[in-house]
Protein backbone atom coordinates (compact mmCIF):
# COMPACT_ATOMS: atom_id res chain seq x y z
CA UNK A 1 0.00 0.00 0.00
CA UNK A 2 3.07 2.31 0.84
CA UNK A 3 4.34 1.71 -2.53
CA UNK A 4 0.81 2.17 -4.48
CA UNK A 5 0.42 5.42 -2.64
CA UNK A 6 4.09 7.01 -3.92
CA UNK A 7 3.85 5.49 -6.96
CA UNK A 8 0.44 7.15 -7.45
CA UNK A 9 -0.39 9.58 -10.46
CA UNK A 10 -1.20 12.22 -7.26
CA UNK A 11 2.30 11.84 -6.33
CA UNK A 12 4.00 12.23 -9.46
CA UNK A 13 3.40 8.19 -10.59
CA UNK A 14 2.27 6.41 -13.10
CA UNK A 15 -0.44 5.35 -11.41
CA UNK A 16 -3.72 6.77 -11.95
CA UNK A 17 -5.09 7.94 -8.50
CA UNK A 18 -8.44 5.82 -9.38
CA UNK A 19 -6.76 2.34 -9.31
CA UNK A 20 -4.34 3.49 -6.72
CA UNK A 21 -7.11 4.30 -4.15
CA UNK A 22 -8.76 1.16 -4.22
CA UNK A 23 -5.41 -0.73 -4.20
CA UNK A 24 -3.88 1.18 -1.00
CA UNK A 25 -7.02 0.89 0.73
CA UNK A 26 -7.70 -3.02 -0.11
CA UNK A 27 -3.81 -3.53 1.29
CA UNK A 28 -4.28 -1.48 3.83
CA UNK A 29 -7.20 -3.21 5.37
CA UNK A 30 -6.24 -6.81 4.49
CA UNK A 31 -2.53 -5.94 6.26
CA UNK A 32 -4.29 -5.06 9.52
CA UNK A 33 -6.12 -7.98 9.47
CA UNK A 34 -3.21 -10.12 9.67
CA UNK A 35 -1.29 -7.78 11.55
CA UNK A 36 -2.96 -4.53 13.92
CA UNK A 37 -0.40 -3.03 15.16
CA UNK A 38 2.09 -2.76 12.18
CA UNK A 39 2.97 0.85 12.46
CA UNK A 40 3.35 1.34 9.10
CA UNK A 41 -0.18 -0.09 7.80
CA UNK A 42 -1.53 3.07 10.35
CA UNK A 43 0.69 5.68 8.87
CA UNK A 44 -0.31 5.11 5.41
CA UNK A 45 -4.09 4.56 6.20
CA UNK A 46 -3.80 8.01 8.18
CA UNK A 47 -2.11 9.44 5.05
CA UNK A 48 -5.33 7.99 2.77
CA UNK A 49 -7.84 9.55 5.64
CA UNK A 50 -6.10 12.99 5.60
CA UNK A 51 -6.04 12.64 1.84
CA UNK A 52 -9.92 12.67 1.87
CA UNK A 53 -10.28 14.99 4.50
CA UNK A 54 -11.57 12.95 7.31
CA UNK A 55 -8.83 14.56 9.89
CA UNK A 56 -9.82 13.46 13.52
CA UNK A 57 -9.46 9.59 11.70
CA UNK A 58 -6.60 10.35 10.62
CA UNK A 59 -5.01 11.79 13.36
CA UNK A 60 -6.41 8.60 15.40
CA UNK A 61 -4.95 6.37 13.12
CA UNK A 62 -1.64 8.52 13.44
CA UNK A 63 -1.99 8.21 17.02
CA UNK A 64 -2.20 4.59 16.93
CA UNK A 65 1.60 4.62 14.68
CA UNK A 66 3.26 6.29 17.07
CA UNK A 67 1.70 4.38 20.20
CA UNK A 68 3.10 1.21 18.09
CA UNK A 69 6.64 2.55 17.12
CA UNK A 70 6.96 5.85 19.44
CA UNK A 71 10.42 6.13 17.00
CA UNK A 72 8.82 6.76 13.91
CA UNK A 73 9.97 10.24 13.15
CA UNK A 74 7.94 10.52 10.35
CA UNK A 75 4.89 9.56 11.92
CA UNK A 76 5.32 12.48 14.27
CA UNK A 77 5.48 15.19 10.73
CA UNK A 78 2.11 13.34 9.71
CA UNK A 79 0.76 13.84 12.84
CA UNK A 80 1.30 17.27 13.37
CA UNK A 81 0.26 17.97 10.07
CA UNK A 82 -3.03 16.82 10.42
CA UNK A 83 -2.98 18.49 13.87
CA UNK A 84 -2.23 21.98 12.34
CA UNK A 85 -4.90 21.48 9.46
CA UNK A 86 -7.55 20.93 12.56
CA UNK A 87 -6.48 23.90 14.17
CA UNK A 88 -4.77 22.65 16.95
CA UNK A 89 -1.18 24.27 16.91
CA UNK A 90 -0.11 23.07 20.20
CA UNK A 91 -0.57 19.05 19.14
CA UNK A 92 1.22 19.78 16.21
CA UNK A 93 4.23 21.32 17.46
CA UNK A 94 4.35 18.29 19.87
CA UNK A 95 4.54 15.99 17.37
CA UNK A 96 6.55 18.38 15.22
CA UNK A 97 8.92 18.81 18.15
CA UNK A 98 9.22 15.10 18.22
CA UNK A 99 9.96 14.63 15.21
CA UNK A 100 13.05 16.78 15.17
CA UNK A 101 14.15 15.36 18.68
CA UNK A 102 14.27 11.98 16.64
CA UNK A 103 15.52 12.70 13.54
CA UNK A 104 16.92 16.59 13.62
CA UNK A 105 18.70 16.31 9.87
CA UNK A 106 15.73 14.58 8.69
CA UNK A 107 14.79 16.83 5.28
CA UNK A 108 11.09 15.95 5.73
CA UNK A 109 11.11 16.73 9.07
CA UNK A 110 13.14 19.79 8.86
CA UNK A 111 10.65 20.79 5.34
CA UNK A 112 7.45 19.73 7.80
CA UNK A 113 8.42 22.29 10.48
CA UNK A 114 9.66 25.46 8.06
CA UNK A 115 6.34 25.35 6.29
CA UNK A 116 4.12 24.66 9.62
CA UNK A 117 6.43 27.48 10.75
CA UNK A 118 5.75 29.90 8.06
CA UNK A 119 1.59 28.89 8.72
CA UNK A 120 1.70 29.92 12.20
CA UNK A 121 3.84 33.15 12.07
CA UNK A 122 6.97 31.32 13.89
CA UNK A 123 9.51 33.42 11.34
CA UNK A 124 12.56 32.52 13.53
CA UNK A 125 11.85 28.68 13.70
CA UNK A 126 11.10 28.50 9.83
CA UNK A 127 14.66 29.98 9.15
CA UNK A 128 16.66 28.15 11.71
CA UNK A 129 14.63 25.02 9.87
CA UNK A 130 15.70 26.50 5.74
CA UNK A 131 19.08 27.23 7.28
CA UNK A 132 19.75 23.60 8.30
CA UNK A 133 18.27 22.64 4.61
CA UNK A 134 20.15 25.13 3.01
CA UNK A 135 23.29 22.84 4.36
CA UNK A 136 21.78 19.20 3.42
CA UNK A 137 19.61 19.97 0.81
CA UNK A 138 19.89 23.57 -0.98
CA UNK A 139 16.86 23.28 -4.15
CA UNK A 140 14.49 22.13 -1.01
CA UNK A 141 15.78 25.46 0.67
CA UNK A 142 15.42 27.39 -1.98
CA UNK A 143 11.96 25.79 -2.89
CA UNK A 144 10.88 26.99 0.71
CA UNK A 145 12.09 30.60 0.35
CA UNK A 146 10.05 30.97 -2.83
CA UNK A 147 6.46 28.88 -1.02
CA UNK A 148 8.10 31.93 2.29
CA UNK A 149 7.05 34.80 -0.42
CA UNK A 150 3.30 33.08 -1.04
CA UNK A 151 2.42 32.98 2.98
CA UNK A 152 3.90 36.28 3.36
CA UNK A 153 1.31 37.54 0.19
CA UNK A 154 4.21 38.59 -1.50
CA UNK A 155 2.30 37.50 -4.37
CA UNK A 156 4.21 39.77 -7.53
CA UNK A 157 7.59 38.50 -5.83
CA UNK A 158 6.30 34.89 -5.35
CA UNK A 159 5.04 35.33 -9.25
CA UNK A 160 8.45 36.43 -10.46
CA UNK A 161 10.33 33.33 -8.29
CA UNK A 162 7.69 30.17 -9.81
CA UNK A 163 8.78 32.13 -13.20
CA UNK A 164 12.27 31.24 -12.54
CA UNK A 165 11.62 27.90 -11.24
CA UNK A 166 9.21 26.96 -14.30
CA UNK A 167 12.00 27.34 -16.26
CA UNK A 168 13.96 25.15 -14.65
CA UNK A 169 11.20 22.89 -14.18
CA UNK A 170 8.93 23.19 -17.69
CA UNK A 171 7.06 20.10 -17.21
CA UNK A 172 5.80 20.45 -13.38
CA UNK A 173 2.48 20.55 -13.11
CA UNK A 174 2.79 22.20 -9.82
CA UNK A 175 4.96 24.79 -10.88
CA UNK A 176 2.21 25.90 -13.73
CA UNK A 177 -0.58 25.56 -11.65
CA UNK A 178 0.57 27.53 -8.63
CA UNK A 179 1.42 30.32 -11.07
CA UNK A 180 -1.77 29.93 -12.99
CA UNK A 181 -3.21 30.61 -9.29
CA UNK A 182 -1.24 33.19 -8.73
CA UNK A 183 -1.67 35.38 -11.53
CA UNK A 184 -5.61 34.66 -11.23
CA UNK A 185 -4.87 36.31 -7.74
CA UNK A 186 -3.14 39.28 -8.96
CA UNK A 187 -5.65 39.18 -11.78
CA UNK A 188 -3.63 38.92 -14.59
């Protein structure tokens, strides 16, 4: 099911979304039948919940990972992902916290907590989390500062960066559509 879901056309995959759905969730529930409390099987069904908006299960089924494997650093991003989109900042920067306490070079984690930091106006913890990137992964950096200039609405500047990055990048799909978006927002 882990594999389905990355290899999915909503990740980038071949996949198309369709078949991948109904494949992640038929693995997913005939792996917890043999086996409940294999960490992973949780994550990923929490990932297919949050996918289709049905937070508090998903956060309950993200619970249940990290009650299984309290190690799971990535478990911890998911979590206070879904945490933050319900609202609840505190939870999230628990589990965000935790994450980085268990993995602190981790370029998910360190991605997770920049963006959750630029959401909740935490300016000094988003760029102590780029500057760490910067060192291990510069493009994911540099992808950050650019997503910085659309949650500041530094939306001409923001504009002018996706430009630069399209052209880099001609075939993404989420390069065109987030400038697409943008311009509709500056109403060009």
């Amino acid at each position: 099911a882990h594999v389905m879901y990355y290899s999915s056309a909503r990740n980038g995959g071949d996949i198309p979304w369709i078949i991948a759905e109904s494949q992640i969730n038929k693995g997913i529930r005939e792996t917890l039948a043999l086996n409940p409390l294999l960490a992973e099987a949780h994550l990923v069904e929490g990932r297919m919940l949050q996918r289709g908006r049905n937070l508090p299960a998903a956060m309950e089924s993200y619970e249940k990972t990290v009650a299984q494997n309290p190690s799971y650093a990535e478990a911890y991003v998911y979590l206070g992902d879904a945490a933050l989109a319900m609202k609840d900042e505190a939870r999230a920067w628990e589990a965000l916290d935790k994450a980085r306490s268990l993995d602190p070079l981790s370029v998910s984690v360190l991605t997770s907590i920049a963006q959750a930091a630029m959401r909740t106006g935490r300016p000094d913890v988003a760029e102590e989390a780029i500057a760490t990137l910067h060192q291990l992964e510069p493009e994911v950096a540099s992808e950050l500062r650019v997503l910085e200039l659309e949650w500041n609405n530094e939306l001409a500047r923001f504009a002018l960066q996706l430009e630069k990055h399209r052209q880099t990048y001609p075939e993404s799909r989420a390069f065109n559509y987030s400038l697409a978006e943008t311009y509709a927002l500056l109403g060009e």
